[in-house]
C-alpha atoms as a PDB file:
ATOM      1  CA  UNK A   1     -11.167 -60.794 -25.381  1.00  0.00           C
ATOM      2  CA  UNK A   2     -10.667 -62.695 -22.476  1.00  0.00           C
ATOM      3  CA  UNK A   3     -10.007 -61.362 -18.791  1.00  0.00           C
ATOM      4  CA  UNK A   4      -6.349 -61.861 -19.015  1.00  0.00           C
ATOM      5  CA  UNK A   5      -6.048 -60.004 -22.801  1.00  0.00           C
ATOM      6  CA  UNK A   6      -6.359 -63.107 -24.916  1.00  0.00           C
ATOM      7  CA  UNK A   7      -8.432 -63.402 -28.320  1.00  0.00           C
ATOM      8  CA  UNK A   8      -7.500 -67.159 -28.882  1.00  0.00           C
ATOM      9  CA  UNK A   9      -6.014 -69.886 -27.118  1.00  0.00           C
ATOM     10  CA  UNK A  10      -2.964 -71.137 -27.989  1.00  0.00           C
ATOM     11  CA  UNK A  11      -4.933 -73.206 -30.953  1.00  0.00           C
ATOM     12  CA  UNK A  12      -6.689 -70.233 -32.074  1.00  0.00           C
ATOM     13  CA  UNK A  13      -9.581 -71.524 -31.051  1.00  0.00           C
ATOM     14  CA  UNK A  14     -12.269 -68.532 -30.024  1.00  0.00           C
ATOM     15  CA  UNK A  15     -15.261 -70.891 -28.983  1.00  0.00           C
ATOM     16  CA  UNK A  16     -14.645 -69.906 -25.569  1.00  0.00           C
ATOM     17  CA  UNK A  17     -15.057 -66.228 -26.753  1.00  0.00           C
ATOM     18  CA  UNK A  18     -18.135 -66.414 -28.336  1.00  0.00           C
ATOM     19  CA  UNK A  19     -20.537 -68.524 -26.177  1.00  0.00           C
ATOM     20  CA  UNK A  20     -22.027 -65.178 -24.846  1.00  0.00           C
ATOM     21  CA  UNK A  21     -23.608 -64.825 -28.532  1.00  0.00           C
ATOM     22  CA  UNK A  22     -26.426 -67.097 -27.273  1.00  0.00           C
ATOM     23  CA  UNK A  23     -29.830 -65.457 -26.516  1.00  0.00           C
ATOM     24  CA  UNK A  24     -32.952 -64.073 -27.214  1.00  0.00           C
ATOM     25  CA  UNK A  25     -32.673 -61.961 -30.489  1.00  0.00           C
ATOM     26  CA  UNK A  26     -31.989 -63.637 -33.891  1.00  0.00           C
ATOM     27  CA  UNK A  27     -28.906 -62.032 -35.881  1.00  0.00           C
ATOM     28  CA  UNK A  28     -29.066 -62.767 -39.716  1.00  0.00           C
ATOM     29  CA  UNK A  29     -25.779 -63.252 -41.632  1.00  0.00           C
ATOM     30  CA  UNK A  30     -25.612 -63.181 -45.430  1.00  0.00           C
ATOM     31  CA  UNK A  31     -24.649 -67.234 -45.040  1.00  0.00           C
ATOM     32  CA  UNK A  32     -27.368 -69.527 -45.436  1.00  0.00           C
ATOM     33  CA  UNK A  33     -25.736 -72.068 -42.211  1.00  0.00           C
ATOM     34  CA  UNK A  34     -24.403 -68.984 -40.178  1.00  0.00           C
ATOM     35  CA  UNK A  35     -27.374 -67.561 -37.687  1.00  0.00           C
ATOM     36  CA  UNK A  36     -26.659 -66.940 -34.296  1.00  0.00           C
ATOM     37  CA  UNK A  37     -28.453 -64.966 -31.445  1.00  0.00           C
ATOM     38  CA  UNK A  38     -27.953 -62.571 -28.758  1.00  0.00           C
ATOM     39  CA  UNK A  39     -28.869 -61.208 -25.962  1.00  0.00           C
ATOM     40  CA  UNK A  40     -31.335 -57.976 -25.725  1.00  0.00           C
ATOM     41  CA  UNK A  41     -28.649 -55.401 -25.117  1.00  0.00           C
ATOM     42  CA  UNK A  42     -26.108 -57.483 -26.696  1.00  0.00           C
ATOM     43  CA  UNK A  43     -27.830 -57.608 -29.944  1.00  0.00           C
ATOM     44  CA  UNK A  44     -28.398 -53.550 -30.075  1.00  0.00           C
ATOM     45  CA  UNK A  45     -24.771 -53.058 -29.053  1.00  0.00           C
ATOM     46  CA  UNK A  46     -24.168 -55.115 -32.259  1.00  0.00           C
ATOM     47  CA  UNK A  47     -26.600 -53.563 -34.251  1.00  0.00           C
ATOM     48  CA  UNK A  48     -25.637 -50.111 -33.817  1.00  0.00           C
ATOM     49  CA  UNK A  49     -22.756 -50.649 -35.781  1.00  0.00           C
ATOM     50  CA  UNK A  50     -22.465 -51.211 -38.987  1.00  0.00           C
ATOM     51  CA  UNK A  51     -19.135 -51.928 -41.524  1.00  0.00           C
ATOM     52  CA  UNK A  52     -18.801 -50.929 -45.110  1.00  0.00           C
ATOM     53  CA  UNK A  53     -15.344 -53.105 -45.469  1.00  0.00           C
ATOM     54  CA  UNK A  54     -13.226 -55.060 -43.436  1.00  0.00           C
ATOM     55  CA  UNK A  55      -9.306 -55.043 -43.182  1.00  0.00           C
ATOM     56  CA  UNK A  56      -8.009 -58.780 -41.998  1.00  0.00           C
ATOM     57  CA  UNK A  57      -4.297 -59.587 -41.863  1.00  0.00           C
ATOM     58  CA  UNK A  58      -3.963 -63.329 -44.276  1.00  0.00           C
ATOM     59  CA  UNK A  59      -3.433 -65.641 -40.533  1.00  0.00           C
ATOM     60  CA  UNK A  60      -7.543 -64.337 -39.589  1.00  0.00           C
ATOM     61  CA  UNK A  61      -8.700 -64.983 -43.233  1.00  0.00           C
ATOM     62  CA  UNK A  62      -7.235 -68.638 -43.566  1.00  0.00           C
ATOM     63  CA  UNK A  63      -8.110 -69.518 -39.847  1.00  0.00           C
ATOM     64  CA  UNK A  64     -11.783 -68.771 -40.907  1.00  0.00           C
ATOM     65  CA  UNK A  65     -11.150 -70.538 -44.308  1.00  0.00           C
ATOM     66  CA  UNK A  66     -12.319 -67.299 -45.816  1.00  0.00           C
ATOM     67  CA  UNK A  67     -15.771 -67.841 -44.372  1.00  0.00           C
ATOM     68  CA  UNK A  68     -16.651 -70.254 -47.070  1.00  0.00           C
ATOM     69  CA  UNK A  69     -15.989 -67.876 -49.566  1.00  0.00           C
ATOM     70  CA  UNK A  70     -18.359 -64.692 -48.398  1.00  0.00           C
ATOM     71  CA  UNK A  71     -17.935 -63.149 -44.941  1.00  0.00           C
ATOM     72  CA  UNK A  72     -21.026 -62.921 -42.707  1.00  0.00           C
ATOM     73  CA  UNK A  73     -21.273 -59.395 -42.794  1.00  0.00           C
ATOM     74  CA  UNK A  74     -21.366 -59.515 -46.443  1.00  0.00           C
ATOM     75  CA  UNK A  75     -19.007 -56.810 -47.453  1.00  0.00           C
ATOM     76  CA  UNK A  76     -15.890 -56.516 -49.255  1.00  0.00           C
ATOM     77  CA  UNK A  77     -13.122 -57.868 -47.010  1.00  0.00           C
ATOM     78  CA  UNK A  78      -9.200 -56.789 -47.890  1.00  0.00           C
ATOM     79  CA  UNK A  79      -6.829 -59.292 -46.698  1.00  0.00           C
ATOM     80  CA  UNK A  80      -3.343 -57.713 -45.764  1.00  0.00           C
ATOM     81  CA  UNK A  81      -0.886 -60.734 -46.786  1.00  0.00           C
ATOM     82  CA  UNK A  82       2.611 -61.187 -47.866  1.00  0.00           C
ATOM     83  CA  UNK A  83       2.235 -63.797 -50.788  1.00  0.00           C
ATOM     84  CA  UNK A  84      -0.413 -64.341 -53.164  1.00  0.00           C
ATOM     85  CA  UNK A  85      -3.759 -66.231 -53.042  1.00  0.00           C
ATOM     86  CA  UNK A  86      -4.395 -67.640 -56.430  1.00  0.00           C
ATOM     87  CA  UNK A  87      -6.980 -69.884 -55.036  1.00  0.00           C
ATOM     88  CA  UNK A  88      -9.029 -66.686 -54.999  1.00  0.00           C
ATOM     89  CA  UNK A  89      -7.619 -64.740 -57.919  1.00  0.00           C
ATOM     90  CA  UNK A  90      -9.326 -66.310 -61.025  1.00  0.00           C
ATOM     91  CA  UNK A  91     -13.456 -66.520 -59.054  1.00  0.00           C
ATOM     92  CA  UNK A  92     -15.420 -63.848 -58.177  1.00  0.00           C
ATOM     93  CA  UNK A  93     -15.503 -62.989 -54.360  1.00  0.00           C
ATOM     94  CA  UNK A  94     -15.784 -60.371 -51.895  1.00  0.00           C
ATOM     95  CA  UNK A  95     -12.011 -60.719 -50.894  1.00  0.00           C
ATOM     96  CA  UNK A  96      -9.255 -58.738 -52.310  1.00  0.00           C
ATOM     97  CA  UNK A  97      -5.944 -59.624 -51.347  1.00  0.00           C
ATOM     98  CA  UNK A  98      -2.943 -56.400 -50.798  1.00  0.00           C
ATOM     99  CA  UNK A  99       0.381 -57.415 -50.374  1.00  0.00           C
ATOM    100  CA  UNK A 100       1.787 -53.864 -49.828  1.00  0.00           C
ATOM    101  CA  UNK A 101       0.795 -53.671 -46.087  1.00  0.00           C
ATOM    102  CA  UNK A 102      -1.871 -51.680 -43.935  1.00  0.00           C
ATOM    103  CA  UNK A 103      -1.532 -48.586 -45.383  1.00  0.00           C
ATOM    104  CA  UNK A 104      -2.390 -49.562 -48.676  1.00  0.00           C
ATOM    105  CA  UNK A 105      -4.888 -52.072 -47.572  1.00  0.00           C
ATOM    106  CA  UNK A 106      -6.924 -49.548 -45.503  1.00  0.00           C
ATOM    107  CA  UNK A 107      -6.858 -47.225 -49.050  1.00  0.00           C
ATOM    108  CA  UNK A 108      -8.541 -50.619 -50.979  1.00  0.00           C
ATOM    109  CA  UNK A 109     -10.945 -50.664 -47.811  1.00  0.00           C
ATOM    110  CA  UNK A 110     -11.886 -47.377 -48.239  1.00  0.00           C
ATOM    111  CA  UNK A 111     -12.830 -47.032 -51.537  1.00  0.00           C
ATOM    112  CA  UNK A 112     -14.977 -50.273 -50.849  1.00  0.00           C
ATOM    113  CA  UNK A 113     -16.376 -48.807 -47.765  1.00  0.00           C
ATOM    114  CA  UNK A 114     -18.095 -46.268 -49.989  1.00  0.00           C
ATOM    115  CA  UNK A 115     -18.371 -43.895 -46.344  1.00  0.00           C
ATOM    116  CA  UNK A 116     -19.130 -46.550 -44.497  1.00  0.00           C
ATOM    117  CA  UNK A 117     -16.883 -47.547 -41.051  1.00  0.00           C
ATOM    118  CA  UNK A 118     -14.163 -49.334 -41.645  1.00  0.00           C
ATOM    119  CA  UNK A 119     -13.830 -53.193 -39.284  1.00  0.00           C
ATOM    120  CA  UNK A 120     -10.077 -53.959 -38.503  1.00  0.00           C
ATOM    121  CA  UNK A 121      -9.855 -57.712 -37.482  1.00  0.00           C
ATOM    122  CA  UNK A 122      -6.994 -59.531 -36.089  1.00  0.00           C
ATOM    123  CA  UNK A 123      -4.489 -58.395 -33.256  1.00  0.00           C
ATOM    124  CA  UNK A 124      -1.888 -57.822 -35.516  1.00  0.00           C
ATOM    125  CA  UNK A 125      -3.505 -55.957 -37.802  1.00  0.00           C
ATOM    126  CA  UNK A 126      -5.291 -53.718 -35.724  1.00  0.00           C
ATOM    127  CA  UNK A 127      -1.995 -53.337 -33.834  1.00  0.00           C
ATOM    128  CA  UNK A 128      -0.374 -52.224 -37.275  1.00  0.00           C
ATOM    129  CA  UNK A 129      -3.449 -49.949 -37.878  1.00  0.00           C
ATOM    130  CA  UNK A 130      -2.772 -48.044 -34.592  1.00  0.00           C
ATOM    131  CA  UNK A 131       0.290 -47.485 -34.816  1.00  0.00           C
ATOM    132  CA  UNK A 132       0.496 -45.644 -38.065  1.00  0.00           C
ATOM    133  CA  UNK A 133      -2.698 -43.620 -37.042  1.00  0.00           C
ATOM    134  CA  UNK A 134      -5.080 -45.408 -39.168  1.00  0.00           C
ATOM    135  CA  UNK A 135      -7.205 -46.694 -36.173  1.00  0.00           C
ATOM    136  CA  UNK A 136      -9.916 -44.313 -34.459  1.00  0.00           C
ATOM    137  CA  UNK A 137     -11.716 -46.651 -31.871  1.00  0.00           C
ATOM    138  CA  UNK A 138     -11.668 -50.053 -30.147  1.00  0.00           C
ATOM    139  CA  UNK A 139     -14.081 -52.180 -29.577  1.00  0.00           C
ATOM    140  CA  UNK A 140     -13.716 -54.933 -27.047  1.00  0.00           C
ATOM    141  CA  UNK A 141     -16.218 -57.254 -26.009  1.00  0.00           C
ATOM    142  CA  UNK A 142     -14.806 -58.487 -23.026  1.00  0.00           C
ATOM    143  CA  UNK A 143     -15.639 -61.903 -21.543  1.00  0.00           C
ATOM    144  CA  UNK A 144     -15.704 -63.109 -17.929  1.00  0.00           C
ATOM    145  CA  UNK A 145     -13.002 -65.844 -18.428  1.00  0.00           C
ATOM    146  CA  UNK A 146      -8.936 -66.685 -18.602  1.00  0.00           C
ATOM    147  CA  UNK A 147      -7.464 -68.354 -21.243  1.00  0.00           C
ATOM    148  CA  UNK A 148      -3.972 -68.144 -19.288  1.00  0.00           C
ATOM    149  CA  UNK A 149      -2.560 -68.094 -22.793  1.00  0.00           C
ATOM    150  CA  UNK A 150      -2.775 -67.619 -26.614  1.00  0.00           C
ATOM    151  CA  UNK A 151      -3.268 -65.009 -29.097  1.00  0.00           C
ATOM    152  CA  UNK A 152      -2.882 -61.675 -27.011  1.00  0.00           C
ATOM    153  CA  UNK A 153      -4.588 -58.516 -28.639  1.00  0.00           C
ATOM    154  CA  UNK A 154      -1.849 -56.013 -27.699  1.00  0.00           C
ATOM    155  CA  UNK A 155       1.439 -57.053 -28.058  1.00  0.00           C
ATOM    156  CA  UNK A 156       4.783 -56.247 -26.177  1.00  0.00           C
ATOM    157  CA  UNK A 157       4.903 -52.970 -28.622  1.00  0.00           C
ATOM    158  CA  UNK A 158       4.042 -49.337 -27.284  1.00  0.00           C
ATOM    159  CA  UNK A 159      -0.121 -48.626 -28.162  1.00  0.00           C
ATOM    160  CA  UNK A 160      -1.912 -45.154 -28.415  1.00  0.00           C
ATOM    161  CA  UNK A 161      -3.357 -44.203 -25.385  1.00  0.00           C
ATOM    162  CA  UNK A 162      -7.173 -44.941 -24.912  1.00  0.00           C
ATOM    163  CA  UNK A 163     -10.247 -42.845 -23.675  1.00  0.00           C
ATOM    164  CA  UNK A 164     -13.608 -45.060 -22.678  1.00  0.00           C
ATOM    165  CA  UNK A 165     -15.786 -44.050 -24.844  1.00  0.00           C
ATOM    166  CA  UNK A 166     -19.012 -46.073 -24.016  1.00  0.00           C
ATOM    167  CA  UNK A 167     -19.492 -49.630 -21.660  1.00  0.00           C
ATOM    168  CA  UNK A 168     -22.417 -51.666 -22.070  1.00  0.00           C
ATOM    169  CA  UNK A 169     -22.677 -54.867 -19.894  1.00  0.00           C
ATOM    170  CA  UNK A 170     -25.055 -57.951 -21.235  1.00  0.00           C
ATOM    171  CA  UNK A 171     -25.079 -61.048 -20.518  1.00  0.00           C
ATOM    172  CA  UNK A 172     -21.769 -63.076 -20.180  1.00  0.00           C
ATOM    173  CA  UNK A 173     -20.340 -60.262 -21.810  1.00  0.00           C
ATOM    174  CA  UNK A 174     -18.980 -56.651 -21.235  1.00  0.00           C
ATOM    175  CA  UNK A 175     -18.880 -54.525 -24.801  1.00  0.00           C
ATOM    176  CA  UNK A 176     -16.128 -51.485 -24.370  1.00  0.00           C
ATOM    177  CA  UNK A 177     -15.236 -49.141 -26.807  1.00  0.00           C
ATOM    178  CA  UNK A 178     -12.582 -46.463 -26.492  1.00  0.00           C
ATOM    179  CA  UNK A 179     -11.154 -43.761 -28.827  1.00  0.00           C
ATOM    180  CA  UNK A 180      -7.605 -43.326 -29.769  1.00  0.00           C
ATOM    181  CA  UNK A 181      -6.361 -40.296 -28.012  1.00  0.00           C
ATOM    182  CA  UNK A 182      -6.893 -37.219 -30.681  1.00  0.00           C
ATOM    183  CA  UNK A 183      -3.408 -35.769 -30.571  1.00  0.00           C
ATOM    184  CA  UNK A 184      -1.845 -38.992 -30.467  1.00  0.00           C
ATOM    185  CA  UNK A 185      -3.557 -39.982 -33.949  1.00  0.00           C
ATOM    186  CA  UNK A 186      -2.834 -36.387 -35.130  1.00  0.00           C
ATOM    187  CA  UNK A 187       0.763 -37.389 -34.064  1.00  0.00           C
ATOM    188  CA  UNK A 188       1.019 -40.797 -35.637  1.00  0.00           C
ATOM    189  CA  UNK A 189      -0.518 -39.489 -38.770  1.00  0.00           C
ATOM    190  CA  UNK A 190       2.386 -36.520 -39.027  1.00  0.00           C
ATOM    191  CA  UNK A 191       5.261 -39.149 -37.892  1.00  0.00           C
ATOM    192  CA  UNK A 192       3.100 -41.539 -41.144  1.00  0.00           C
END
């Protein structure tokens, strides 16, 4: 995210997001033309974590052009969308596509997740996420530079409170991650 709360420009483009991502330690993908490196403390932030499923709303997923057909990570990805994608439906792939909103996407993501954590991508997804309870942290990694515009990751809406949960500075790059306030996902869930 940039300074001023962007996660795009007003193109969607995200280069000026990412160019932290160059360093010193390789980081393999599960795409043969998709390698990129970090920084020391960069690339352990980014290692520490580790996704059984992700949970995209359909605007992420075609703005990547579904990754070429496998996601990076290489794990089951569940695409929240409000029509259909028969250009996926009849081929094997790692996407499965739930038209019945976040609730019932984060229940596909689950099952795929087989324990693991959970990745929420997209604004507006994690935005729907966190509002209905279904989100327990947020990661940010936040970059030293304004956009002045775009794609902002919190919206005009009310959002759970935050704690800081950890803060790890590298290079070109501050990675944050906070916790959705306890009682207010114990509330959320309840209201759910």
């Amino acid at each position: 995210m940039s300074l001023d709360g962007y996660v795009a420009d007003s193109e969607h483009d995200i280069s000026a997001l990412y160019e932290w991502m160059v360093g010193a330690v390789d980081i393999d993908t599960s795409l043969d033309d998709m390698n990129y490196t970090e920084q020391g403390t960069t690339a352990r932030t980014s290692r520490s974590h580790r996704s059984g499923a992700i949970v995209c709303g359909r605007r992420t997923f075609d703005l990547a052009q579904g990754w070429g057909g496998r996601h990076p990570l290489d794990v089951p990805v569940i695409v929240v969308t409000h029509r259909e994608a028969p250009e996926w439906s009849h081929r094997p792939s790692p996407f499965t596509f739930v038209e019945e909103g976040v609730v019932a996407a984060m229940e596909v993501a689950h099952r795929a997740a087989e324990g693991k954590d959970i990745l929420v991508c997209g604004p507006e997804i994690m935005r729907q996420c966190a509002t209905v309870g279904l989100l327990d942290a947020l990661a940010i990694d936040l970059v030293p530079t304004v956009l002045g515009g775009g794609v902002p990751l919190f919206g005009d809406e009310p959002f759970p409170s935050l704690d800081l949960a950890s803060s790890v500075s590298g290079a070109d790059v501050t990675h944050l991650r906070f916790e959705l306030r306890k009682e207010e996902l114990e509330r959320l869930e309840s209201e759910g």
